[in-house]
Structures are given as structure tokens and as C-alpha cells.
N, C-alpha and C. Protein backbone atom coordinates (compact mmCIF):
# COMPACT_ATOMS: atom_id res chain seq x y z
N UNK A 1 -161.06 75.74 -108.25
CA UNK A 1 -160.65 76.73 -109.24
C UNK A 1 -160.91 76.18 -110.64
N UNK A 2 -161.48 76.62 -111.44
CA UNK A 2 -161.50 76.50 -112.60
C UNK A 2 -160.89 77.53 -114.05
N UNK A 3 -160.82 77.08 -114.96
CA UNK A 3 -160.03 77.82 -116.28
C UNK A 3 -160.31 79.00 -116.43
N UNK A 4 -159.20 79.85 -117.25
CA UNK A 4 -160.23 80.84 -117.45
C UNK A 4 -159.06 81.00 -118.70
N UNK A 5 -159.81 81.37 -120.20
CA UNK A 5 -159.35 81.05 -121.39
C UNK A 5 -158.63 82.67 -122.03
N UNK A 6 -157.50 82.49 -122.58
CA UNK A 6 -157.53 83.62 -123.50
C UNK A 6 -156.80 83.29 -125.02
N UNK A 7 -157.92 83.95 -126.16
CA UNK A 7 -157.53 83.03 -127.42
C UNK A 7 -156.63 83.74 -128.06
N UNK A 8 -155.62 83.41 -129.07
CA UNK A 8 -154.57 84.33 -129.65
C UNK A 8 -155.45 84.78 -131.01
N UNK A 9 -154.76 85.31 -131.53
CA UNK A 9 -155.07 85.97 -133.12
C UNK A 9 -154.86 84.73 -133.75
N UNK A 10 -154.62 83.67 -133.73
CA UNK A 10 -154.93 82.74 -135.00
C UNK A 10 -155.52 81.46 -134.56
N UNK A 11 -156.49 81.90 -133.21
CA UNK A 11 -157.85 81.55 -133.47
C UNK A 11 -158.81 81.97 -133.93
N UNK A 12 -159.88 81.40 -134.46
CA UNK A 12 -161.37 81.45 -135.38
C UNK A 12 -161.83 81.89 -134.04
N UNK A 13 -162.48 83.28 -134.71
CA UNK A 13 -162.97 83.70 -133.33
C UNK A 13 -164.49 83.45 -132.99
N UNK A 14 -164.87 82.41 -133.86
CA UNK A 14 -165.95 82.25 -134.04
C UNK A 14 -166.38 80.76 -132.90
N UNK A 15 -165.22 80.22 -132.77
CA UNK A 15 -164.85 79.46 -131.73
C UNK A 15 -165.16 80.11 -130.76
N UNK A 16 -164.49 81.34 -129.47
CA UNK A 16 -164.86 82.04 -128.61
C UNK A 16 -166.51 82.36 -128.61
N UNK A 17 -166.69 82.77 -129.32
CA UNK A 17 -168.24 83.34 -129.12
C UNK A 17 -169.27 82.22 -129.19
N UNK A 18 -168.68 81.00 -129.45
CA UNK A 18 -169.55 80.01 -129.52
C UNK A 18 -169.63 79.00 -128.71
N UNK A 19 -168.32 79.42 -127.78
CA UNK A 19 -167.73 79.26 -126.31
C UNK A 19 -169.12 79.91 -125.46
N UNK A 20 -168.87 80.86 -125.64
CA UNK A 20 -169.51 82.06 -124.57
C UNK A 20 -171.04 81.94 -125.15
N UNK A 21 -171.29 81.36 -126.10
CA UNK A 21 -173.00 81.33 -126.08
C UNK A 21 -173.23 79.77 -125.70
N UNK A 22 -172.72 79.03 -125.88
CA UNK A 22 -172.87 77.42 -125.09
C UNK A 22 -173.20 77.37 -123.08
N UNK A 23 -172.09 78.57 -122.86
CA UNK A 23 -171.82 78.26 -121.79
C UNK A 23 -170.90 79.54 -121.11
N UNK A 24 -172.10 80.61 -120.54
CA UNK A 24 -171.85 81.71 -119.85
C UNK A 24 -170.81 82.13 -119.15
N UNK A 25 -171.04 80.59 -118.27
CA UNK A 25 -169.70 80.67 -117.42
C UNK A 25 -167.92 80.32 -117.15
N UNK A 26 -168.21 80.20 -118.39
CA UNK A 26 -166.87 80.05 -119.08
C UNK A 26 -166.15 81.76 -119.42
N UNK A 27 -165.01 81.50 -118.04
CA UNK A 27 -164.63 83.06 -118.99
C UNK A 27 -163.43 82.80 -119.88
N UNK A 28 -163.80 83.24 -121.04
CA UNK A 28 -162.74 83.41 -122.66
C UNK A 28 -162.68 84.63 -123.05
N UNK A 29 -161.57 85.55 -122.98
CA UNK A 29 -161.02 86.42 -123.37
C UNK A 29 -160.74 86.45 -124.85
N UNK A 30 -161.48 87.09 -125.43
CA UNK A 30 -160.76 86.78 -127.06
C UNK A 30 -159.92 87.78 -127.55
N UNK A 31 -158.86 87.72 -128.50
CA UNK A 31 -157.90 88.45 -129.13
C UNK A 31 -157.80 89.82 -129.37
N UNK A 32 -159.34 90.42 -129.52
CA UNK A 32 -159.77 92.01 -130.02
C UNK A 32 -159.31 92.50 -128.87
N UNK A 33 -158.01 93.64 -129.12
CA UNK A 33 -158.11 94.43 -128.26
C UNK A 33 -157.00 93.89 -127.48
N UNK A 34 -156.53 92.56 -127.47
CA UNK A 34 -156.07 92.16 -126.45
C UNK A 34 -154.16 91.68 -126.84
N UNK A 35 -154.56 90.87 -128.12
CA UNK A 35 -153.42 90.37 -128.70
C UNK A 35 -153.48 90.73 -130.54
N UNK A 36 -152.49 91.72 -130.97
CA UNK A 36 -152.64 91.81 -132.03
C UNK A 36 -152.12 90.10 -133.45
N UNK A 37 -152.75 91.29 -134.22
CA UNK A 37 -152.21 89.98 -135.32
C UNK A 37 -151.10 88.96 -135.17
N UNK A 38 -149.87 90.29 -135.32
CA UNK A 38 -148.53 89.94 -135.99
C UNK A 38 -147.48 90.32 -134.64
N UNK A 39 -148.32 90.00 -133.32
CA UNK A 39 -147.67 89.89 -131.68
C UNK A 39 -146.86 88.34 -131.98
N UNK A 40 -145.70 88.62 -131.51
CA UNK A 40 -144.59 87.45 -131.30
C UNK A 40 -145.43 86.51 -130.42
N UNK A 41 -145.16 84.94 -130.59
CA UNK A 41 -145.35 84.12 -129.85
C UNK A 41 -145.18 84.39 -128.20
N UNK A 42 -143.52 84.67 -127.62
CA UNK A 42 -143.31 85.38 -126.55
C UNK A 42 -144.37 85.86 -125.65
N UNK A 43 -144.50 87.13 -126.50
CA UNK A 43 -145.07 88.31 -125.93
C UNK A 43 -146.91 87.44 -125.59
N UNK A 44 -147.42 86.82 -126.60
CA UNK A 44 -148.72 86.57 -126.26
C UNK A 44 -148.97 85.57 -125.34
N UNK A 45 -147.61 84.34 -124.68
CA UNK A 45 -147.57 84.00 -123.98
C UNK A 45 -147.42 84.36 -122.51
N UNK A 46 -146.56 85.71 -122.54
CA UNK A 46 -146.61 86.39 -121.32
C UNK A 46 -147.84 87.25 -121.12
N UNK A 47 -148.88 87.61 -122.24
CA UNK A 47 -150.24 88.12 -121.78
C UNK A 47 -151.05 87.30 -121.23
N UNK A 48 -151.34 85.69 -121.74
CA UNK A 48 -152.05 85.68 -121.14
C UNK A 48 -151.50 84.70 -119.87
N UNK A 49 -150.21 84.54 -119.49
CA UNK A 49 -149.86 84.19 -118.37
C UNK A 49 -149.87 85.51 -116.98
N UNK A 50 -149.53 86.72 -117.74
CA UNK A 50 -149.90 88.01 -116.82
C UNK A 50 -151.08 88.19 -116.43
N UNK A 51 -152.57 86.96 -117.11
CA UNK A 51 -153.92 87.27 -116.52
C UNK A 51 -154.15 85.86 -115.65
N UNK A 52 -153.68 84.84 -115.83
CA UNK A 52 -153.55 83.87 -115.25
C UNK A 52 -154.60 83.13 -116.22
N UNK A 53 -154.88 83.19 -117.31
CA UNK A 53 -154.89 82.51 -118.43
C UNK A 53 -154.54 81.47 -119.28
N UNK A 54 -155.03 80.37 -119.89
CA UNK A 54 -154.99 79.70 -120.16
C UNK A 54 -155.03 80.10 -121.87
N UNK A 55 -153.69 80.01 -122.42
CA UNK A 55 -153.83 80.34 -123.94
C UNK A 55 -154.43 79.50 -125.20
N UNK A 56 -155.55 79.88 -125.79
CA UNK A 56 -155.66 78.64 -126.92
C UNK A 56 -155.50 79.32 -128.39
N UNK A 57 -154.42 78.63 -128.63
CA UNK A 57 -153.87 79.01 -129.75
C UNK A 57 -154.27 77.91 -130.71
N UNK A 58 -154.04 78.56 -131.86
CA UNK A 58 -154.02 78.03 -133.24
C UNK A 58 -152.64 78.11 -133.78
N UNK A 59 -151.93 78.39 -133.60
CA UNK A 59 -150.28 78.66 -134.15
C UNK A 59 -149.44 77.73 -133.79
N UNK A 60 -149.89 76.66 -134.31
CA UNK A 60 -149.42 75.74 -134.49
C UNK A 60 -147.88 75.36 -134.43
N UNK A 61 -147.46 76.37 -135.81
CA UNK A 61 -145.85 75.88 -136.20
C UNK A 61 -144.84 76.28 -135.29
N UNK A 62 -145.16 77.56 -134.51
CA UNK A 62 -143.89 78.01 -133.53
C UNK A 62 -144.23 78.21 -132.25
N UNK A 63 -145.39 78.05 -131.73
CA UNK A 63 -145.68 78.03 -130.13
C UNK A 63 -144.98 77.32 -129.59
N UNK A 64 -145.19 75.54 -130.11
CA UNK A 64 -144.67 74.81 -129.09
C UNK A 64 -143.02 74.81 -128.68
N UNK A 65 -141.96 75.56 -129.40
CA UNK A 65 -141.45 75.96 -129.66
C UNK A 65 -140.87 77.34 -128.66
N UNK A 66 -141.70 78.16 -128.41
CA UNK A 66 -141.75 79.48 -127.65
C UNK A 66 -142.11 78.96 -126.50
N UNK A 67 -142.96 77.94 -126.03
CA UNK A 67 -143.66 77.74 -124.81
C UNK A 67 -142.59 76.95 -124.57
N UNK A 68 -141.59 75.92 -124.93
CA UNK A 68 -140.88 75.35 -124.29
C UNK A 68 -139.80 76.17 -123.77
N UNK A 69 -139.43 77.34 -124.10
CA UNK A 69 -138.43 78.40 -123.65
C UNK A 69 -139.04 79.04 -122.71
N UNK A 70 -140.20 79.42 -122.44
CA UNK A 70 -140.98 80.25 -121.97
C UNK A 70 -141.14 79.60 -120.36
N UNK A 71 -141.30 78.44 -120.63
CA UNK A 71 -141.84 77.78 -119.08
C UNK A 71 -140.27 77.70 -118.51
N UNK A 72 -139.33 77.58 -119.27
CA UNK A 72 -137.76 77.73 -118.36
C UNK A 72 -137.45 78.62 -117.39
N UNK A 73 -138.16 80.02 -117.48
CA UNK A 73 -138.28 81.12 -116.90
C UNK A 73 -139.01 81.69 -116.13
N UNK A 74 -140.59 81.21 -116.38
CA UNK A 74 -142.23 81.61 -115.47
C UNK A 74 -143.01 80.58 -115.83
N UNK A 75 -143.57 80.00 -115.03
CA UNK A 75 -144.61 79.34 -114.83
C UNK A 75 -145.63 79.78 -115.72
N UNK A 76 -146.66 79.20 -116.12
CA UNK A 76 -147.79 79.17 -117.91
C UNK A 76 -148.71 78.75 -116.75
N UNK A 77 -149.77 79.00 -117.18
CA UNK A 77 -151.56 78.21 -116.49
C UNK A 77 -151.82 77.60 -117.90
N UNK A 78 -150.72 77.13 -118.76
CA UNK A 78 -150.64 76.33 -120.15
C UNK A 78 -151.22 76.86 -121.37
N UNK A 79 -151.38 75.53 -122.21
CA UNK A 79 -151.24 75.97 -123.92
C UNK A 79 -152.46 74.52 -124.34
N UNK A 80 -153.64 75.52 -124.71
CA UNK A 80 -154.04 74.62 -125.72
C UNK A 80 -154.14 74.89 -126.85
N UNK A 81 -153.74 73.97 -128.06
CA UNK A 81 -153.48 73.79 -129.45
C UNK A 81 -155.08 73.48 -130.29
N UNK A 82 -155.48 74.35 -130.78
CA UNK A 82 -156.70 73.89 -131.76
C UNK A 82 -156.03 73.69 -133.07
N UNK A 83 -155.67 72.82 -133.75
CA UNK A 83 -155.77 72.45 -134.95
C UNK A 83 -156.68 73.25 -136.28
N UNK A 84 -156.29 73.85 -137.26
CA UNK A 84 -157.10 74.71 -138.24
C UNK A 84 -158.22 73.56 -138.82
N UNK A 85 -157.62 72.85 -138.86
CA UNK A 85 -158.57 71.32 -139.48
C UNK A 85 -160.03 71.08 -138.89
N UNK A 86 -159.91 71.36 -137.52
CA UNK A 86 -160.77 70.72 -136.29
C UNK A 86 -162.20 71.84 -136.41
N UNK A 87 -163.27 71.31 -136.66
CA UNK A 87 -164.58 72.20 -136.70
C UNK A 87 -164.66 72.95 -135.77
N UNK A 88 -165.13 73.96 -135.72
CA UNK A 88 -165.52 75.11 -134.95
C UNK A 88 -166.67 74.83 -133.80
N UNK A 89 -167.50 73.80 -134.16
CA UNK A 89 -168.08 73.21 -133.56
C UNK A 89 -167.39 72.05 -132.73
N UNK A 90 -166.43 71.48 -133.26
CA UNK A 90 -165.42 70.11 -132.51
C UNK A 90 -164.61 70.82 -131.05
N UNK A 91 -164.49 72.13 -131.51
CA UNK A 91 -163.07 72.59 -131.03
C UNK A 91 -164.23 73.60 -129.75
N UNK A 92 -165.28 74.02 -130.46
CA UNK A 92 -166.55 74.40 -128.58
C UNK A 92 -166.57 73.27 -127.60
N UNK A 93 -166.87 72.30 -128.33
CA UNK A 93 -167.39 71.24 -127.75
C UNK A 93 -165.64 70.45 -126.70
N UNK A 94 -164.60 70.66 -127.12
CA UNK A 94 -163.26 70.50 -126.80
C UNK A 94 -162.82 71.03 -125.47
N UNK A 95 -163.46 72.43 -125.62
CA UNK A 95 -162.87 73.41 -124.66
C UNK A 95 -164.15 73.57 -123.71
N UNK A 96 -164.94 72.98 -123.93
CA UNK A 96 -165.86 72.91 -122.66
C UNK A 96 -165.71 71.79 -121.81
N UNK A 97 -165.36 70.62 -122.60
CA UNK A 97 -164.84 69.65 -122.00
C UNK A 97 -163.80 70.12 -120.98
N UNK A 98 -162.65 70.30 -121.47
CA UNK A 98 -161.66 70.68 -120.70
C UNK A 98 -162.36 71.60 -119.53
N UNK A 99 -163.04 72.63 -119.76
CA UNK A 99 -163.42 73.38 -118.60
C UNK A 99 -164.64 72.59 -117.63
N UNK A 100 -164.87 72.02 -118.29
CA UNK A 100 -165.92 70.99 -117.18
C UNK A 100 -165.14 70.06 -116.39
N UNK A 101 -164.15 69.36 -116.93
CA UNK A 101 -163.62 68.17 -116.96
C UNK A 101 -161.77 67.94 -116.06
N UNK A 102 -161.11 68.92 -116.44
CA UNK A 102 -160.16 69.39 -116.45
C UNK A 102 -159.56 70.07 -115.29
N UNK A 103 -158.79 69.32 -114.29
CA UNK A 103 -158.56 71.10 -113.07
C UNK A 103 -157.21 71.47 -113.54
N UNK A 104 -156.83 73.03 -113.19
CA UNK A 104 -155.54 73.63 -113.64
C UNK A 104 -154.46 73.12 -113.60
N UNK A 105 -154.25 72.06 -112.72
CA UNK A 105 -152.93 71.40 -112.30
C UNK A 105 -152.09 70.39 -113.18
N UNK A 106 -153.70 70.13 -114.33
CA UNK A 106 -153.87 69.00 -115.37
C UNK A 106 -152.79 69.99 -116.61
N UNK A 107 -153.20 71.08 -117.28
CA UNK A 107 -152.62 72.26 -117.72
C UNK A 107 -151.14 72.59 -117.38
N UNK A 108 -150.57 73.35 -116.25
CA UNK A 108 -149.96 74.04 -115.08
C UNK A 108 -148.67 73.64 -116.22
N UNK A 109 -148.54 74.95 -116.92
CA UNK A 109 -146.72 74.25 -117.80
C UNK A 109 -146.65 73.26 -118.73
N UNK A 110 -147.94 73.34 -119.45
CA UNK A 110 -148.12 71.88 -120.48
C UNK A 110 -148.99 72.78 -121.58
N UNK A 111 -148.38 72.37 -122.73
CA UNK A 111 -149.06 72.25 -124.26
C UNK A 111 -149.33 71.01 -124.17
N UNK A 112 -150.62 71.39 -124.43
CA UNK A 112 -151.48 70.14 -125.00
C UNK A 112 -152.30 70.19 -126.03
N UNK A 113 -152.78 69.45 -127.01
CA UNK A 113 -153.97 68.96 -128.54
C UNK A 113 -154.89 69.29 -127.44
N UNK A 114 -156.17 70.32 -127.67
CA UNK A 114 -157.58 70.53 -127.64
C UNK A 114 -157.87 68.82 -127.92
N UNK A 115 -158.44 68.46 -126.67
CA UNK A 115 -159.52 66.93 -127.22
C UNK A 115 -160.58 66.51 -128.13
């Protein structure tokens, strides 16, 4: 089994698409359509745990925060953290790793720093 990604609204979505042109088979769900702007931490954690998703957020200040309440209750396929700092290019190259590199079990109820 391998990952399958979904990014919140305060990721660079320029990240995703640069996901998906590196590497086809990577499925990443991005935000349009899916998770609005100004959606509670909560709520975007239970979307993309309702797809069996792997969330990569940029929201830094209150996820880790929401995800520690969150896993008290339902099980996460986890949380990765991209840093606003981290190149757009650092942070493709991060999340392919992880999807090459990485099996779900590594994830399974864990926030973790994008590598």
C-alpha cells in the first residue's frame, strides 16, 4: 500500500502540481474544491481522514494542536507539516521521498516535518 496525499488551503499549490508533474503516480488531492480557505483545522482533518488521506499541511500554528485531539477519537493516515520557508522545489522533492520511501504504518497517527 502506498500514500495517497491530500493538501489543505495553506499549501502552495504549486507544490501539488509539481507533485503530479514529477511523478504521475502519486495520487495528491489538492484543496480546490475540496477544502475551503477559512475550513477549521477539525473539519479538514476529518476530510482527508474520510478519504484515507494523508494531510499536508502548511498550518503550522494550530494543527499540531487539533491533530493531537483528533487522533483521541479516530485514527489519521497522518499529518505532514511543510514549513512556508521550505522551497517549493525542497518540499516536491520531500514528498516524493516519503512516497517512495515511506510505508503508511511509518505515518498511521503521527505529525511529522516534511524531510
Amino acid at each position: 500500500m502506498t500514500f495517497r496525499f491530500q493538501a489543505d488551503a495553506d499549501l502552495n499549490a504549486k507544490i501539488v502540481r509539481g507533485v503530479q508533474k514529477r511523478e504521475p503516480a502519486i495520487d495528491f488531492r489538492g484543496a480546490a474544491g475540496v477544502i475551503q480557505d477559512s475550513t477549521p483545522d477539525p473539519e479538514v482533518l476529518r476530510v482527508a481522514a474520510d478519504s484515507g488521506r494523508v494531510l499536508v499541511s502548511g498550518g503550522l500554528k494550530t494543527m499540531r494542536v487539533h491533530f493531537t485531539e483528533f487522533v483521541l477519537h479516530r485514527d489519521s493516515p497522518g499529518v505532514l507539516l511543510v514549513p512556508s520557508t521550505r522551497s517549493i522545489g525542497a518540499a516536491i522533492d520531500g514528498l516524493i521521498i516519503v512516497w517512495l520511501t515511506w510505508s503508511p504504518e511509518e505515518l498511521r497517527n503521527l505529525i511529522r516535518w516534511l524531510p
